[in-house]
PDB file of N, CA and C in Angstrom:
ATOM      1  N   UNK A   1     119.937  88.856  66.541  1.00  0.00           N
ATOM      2  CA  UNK A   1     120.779  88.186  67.501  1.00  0.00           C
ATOM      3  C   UNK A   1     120.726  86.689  67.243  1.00  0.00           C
ATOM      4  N   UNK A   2     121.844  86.075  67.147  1.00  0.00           N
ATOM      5  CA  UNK A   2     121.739  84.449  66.923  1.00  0.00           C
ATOM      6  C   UNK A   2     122.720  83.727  68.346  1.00  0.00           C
ATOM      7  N   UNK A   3     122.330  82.523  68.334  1.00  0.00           N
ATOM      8  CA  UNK A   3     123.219  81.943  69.518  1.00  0.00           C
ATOM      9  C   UNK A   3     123.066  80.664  69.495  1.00  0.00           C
ATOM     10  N   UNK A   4     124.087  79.755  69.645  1.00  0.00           N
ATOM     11  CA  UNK A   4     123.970  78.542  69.802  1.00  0.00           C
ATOM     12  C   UNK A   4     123.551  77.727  70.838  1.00  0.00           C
ATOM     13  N   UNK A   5     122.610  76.927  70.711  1.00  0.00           N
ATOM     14  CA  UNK A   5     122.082  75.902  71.716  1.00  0.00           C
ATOM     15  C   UNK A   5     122.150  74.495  71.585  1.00  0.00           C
ATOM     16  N   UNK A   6     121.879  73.389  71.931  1.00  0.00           N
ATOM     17  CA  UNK A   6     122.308  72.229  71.884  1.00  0.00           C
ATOM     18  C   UNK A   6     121.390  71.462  72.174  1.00  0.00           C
ATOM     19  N   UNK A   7     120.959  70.709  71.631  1.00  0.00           N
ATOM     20  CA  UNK A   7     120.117  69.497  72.287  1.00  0.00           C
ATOM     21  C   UNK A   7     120.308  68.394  72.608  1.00  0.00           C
ATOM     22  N   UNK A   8     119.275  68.346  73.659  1.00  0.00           N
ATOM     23  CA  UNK A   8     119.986  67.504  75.300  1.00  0.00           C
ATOM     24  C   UNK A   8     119.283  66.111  74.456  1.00  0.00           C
ATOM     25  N   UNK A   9     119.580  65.218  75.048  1.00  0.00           N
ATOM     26  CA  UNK A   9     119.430  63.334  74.834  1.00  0.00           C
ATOM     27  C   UNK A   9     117.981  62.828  74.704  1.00  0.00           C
ATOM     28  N   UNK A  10     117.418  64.016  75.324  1.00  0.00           N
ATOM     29  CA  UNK A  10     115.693  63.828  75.137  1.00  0.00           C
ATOM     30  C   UNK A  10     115.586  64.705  74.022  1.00  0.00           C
ATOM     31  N   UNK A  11     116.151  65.666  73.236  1.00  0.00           N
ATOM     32  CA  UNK A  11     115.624  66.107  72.053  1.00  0.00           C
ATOM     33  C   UNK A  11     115.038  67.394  72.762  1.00  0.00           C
ATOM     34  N   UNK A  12     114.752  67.861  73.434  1.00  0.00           N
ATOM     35  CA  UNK A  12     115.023  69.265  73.739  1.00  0.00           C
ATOM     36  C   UNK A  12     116.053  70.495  74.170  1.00  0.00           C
ATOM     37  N   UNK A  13     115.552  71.530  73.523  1.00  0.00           N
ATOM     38  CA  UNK A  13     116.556  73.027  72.869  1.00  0.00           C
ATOM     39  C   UNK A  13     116.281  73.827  74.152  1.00  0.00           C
ATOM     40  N   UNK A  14     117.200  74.260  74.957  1.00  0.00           N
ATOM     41  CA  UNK A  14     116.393  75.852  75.984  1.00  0.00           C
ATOM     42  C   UNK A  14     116.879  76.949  75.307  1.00  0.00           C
ATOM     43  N   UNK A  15     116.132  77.772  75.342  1.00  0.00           N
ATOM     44  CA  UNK A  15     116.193  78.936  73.966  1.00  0.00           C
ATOM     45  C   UNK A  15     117.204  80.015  75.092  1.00  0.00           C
ATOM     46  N   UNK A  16     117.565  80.805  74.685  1.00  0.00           N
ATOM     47  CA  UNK A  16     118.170  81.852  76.073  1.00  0.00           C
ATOM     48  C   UNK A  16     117.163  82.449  76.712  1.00  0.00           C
ATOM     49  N   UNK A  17     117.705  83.179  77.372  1.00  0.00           N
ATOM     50  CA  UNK A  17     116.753  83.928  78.273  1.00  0.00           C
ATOM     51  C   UNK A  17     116.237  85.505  77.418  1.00  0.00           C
ATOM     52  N   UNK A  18     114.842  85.902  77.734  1.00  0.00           N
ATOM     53  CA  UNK A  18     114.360  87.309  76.536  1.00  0.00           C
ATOM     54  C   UNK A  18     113.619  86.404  75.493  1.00  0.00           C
ATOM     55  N   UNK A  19     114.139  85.672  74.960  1.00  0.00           N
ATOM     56  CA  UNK A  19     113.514  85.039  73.457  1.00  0.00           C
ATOM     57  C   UNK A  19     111.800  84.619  73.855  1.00  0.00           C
ATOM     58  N   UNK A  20     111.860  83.670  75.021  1.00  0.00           N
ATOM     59  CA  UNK A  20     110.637  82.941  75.159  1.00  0.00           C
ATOM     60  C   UNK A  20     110.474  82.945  76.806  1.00  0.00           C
ATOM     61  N   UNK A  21     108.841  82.929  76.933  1.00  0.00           N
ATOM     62  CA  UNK A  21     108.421  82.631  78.665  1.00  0.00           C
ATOM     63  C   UNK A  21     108.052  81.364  78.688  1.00  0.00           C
ATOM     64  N   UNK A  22     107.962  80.953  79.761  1.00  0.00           N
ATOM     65  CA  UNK A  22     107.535  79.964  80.287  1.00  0.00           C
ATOM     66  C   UNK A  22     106.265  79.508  80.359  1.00  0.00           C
ATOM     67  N   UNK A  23     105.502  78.647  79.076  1.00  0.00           N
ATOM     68  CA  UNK A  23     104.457  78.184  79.152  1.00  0.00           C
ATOM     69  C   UNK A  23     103.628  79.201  77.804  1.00  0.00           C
ATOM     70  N   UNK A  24     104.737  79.366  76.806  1.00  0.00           N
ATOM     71  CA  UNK A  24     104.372  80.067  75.484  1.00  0.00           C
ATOM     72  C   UNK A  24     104.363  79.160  74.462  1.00  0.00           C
ATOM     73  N   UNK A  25     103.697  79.320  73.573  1.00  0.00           N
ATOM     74  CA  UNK A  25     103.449  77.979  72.539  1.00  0.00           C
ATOM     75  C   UNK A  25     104.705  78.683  71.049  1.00  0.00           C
ATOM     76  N   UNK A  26     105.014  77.804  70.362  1.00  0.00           N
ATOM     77  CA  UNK A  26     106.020  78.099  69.872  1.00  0.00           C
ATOM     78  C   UNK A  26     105.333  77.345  67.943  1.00  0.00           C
ATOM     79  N   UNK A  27     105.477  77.279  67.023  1.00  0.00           N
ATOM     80  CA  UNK A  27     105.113  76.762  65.723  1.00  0.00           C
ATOM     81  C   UNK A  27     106.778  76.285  65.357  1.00  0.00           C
ATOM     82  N   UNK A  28     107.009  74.847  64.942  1.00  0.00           N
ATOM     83  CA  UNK A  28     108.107  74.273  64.657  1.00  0.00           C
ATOM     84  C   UNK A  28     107.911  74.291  63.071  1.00  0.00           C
ATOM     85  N   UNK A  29     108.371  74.704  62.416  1.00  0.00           N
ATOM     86  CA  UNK A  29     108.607  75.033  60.901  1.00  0.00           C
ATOM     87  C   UNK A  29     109.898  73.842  60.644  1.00  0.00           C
ATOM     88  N   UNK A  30     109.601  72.659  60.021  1.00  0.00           N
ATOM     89  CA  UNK A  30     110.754  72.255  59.167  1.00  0.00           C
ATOM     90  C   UNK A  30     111.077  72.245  57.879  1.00  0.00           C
ATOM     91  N   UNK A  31     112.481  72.431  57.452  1.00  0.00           N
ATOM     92  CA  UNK A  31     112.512  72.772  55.729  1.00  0.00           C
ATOM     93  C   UNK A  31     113.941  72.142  56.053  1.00  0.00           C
ATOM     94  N   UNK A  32     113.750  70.805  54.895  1.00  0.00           N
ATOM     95  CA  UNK A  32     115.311  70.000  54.586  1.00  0.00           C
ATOM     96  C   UNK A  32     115.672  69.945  55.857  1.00  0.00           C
ATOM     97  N   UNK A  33     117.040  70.646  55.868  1.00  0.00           N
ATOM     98  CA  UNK A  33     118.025  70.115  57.121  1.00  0.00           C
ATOM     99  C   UNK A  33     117.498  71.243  58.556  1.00  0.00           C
ATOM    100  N   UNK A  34     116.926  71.891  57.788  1.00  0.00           N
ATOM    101  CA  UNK A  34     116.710  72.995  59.022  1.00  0.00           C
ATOM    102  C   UNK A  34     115.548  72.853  59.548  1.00  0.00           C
ATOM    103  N   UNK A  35     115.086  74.254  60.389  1.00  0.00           N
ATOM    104  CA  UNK A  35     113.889  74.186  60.937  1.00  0.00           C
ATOM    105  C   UNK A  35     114.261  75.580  62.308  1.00  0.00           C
ATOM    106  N   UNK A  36     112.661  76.312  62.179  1.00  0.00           N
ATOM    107  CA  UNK A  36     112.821  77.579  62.827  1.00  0.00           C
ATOM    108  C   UNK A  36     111.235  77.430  63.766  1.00  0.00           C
ATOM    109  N   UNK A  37     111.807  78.319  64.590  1.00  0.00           N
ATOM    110  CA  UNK A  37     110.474  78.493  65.182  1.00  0.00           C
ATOM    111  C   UNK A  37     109.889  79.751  65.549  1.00  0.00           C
ATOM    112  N   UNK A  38     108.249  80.385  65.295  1.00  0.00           N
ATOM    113  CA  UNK A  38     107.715  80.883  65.156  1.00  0.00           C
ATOM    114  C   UNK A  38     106.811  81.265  66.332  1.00  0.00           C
ATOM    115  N   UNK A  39     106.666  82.490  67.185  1.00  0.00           N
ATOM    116  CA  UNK A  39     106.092  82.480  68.547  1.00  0.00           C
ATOM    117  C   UNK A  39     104.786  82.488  68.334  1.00  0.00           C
ATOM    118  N   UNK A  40     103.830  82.012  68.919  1.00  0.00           N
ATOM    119  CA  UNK A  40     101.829  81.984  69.127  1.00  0.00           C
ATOM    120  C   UNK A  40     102.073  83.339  69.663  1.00  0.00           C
ATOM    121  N   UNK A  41     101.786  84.006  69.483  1.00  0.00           N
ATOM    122  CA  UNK A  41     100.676  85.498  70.459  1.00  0.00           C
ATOM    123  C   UNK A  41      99.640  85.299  70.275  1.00  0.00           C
ATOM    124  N   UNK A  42      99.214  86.148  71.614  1.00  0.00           N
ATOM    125  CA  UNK A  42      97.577  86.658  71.243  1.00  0.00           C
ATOM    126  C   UNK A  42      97.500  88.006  70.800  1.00  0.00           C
ATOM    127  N   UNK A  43      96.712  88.250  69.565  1.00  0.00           N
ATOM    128  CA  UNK A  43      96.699  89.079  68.559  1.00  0.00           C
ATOM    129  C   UNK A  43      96.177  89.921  69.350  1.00  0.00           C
ATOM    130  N   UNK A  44      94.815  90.026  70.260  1.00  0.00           N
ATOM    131  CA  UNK A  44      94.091  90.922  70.856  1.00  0.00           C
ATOM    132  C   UNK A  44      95.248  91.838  72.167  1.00  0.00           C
ATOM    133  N   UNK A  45      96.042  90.481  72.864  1.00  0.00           N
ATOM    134  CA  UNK A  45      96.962  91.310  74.434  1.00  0.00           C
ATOM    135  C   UNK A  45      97.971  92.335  73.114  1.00  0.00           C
ATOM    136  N   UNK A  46      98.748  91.475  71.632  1.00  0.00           N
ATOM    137  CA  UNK A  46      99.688  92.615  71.572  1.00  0.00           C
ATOM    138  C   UNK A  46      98.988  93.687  70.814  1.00  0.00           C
ATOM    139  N   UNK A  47      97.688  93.787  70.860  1.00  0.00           N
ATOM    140  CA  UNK A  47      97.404  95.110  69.475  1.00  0.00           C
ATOM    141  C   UNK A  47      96.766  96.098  70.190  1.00  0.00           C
ATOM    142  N   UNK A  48      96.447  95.808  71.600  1.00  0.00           N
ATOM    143  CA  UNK A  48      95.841  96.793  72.865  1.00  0.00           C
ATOM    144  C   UNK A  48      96.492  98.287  72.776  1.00  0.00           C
ATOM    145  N   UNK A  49      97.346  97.998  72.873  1.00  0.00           N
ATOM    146  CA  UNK A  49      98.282  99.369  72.820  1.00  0.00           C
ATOM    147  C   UNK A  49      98.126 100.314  71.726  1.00  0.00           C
ATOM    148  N   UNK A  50      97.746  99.914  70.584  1.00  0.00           N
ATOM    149  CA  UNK A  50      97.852 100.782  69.264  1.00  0.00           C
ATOM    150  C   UNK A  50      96.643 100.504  68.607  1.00  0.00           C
ATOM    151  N   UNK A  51      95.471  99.394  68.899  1.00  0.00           N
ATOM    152  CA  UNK A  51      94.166  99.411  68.329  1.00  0.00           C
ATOM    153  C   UNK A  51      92.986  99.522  69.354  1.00  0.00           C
ATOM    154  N   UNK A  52      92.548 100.970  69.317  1.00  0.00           N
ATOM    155  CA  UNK A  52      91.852 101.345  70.043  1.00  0.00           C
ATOM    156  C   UNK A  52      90.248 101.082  69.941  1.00  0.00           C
ATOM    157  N   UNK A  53      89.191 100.849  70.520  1.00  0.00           N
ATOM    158  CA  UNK A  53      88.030 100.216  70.292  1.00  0.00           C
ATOM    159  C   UNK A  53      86.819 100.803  71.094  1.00  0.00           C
ATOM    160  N   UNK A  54      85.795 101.282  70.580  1.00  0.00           N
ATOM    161  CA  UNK A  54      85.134 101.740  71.604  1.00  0.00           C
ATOM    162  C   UNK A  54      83.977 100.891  72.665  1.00  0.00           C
ATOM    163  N   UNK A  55      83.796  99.354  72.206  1.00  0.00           N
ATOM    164  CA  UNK A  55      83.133  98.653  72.936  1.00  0.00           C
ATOM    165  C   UNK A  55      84.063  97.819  73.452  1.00  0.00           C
ATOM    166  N   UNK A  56      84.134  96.536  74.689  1.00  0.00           N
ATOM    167  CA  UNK A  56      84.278  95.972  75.082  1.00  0.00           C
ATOM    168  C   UNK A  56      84.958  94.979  74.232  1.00  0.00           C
ATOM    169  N   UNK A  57      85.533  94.538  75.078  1.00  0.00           N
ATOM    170  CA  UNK A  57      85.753  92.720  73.921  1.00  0.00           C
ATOM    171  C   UNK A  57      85.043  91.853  73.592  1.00  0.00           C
ATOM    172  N   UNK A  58      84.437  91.512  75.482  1.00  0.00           N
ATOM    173  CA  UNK A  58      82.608  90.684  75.416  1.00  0.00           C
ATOM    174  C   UNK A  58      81.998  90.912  74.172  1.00  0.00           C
ATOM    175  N   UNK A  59      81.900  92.770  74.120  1.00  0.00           N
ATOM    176  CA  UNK A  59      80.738  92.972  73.255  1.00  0.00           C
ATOM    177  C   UNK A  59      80.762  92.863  72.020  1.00  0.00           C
ATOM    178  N   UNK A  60      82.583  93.175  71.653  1.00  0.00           N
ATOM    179  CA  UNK A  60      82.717  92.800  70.158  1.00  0.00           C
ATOM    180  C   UNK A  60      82.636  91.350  69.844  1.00  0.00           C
ATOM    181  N   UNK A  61      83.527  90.288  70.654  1.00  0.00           N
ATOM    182  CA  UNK A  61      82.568  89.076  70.584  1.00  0.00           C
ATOM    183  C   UNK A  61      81.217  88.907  70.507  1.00  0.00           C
ATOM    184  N   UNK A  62      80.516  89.197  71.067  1.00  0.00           N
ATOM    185  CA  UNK A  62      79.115  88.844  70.509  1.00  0.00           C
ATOM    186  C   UNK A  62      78.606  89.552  69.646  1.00  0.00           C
ATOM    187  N   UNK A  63      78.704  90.594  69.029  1.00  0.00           N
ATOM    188  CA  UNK A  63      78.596  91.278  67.726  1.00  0.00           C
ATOM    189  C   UNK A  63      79.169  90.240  66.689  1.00  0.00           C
ATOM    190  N   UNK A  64      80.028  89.581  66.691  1.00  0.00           N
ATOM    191  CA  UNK A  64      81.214  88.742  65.755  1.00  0.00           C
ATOM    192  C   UNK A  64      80.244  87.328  65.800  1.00  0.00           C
ATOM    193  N   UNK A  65      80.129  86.686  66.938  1.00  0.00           N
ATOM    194  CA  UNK A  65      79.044  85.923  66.648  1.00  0.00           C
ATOM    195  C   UNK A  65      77.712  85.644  65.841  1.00  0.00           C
ATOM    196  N   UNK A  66      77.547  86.699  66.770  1.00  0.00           N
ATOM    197  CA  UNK A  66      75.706  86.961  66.021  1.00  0.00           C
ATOM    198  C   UNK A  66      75.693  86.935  64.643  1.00  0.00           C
ATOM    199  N   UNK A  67      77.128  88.081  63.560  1.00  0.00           N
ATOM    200  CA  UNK A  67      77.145  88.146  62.948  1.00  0.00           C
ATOM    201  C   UNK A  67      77.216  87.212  61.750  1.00  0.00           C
ATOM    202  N   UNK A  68      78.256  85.702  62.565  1.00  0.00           N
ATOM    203  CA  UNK A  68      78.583  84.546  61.960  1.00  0.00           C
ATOM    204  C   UNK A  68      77.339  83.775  61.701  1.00  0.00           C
ATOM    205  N   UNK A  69      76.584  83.854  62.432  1.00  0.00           N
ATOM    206  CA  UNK A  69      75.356  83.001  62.758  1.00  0.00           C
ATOM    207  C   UNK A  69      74.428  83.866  61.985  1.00  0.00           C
ATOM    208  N   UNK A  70      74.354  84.626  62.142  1.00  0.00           N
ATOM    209  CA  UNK A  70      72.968  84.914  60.542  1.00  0.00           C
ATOM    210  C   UNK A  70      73.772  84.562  58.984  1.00  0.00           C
ATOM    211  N   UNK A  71      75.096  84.642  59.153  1.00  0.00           N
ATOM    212  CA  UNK A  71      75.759  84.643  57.913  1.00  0.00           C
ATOM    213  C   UNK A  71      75.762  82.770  57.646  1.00  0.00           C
ATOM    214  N   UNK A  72      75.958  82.247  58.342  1.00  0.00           N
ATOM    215  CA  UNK A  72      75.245  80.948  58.276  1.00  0.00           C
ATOM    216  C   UNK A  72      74.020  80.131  58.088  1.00  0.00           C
ATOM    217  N   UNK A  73      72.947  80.965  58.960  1.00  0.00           N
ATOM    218  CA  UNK A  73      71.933  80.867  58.561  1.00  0.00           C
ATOM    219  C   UNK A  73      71.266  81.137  57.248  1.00  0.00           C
ATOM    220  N   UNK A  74      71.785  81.993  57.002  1.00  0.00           N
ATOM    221  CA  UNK A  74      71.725  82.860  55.254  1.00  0.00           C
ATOM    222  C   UNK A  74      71.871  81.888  54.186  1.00  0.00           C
ATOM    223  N   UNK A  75      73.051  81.373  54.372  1.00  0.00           N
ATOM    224  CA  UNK A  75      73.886  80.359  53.464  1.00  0.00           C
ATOM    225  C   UNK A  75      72.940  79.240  53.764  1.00  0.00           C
ATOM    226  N   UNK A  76      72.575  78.226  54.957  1.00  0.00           N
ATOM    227  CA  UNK A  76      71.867  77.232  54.532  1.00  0.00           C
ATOM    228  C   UNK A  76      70.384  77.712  53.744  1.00  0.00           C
ATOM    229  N   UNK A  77      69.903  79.014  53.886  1.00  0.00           N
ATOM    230  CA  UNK A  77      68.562  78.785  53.733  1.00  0.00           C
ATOM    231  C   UNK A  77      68.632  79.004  52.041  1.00  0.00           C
ATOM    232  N   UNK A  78      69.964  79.348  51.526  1.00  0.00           N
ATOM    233  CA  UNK A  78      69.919  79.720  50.180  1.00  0.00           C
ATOM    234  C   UNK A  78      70.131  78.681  49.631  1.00  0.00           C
ATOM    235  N   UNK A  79      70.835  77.620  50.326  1.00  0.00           N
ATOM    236  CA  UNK A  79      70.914  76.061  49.756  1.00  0.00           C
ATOM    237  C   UNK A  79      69.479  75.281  50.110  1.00  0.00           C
ATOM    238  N   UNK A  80      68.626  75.865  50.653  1.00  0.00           N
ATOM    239  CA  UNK A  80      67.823  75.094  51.187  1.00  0.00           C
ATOM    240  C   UNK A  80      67.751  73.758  52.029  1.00  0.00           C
ATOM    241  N   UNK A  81      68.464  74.366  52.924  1.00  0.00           N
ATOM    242  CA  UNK A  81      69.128  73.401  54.088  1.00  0.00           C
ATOM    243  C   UNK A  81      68.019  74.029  55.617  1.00  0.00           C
ATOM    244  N   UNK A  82      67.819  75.370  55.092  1.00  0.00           N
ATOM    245  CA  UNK A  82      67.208  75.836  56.528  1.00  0.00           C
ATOM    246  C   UNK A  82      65.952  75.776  56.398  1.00  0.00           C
TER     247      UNK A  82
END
């Protein structure tokens, strides 16, 4: 679906209505004369539906942590930093 919009004297576009909510972050891509924009999601609200998990989020966060943090720790002590 394409549609024309216009920009107002301050340099802002209102997109139609469906495309975007109110208070969604958007990525401005410019190339030459053009330029598109790209919606932010959160990867975790849209993949709920179809990626199923058997712990928590909390808990996979802190599994993901912990994990970063020995993997860091690892790395300085092999440089001999730790």
């Amino acid at each position: 679906m394409s549609q024309v919009s216009k920009v107002d004297d301050r340099g802002r576009i209102t997109l139609p209505k469906g495309i975007a909510e109110p208070g969604n972050s958007v990525v401005i891509v410019y190339g030459a004369e053009y330029f598109f924009g790209i919606p932010i999601r959160d990867p975790l609200k849209d993949s709920s539906s179809w990626l199923k998990a058997d712990e928590k989020v909390k808990a996979l966060k802190k599994a993901a942590e912990a994990a970063a943090s020995r993997d860091a720790h690892g790395r300085a002590e092999r440089r001999g930093q730790g």
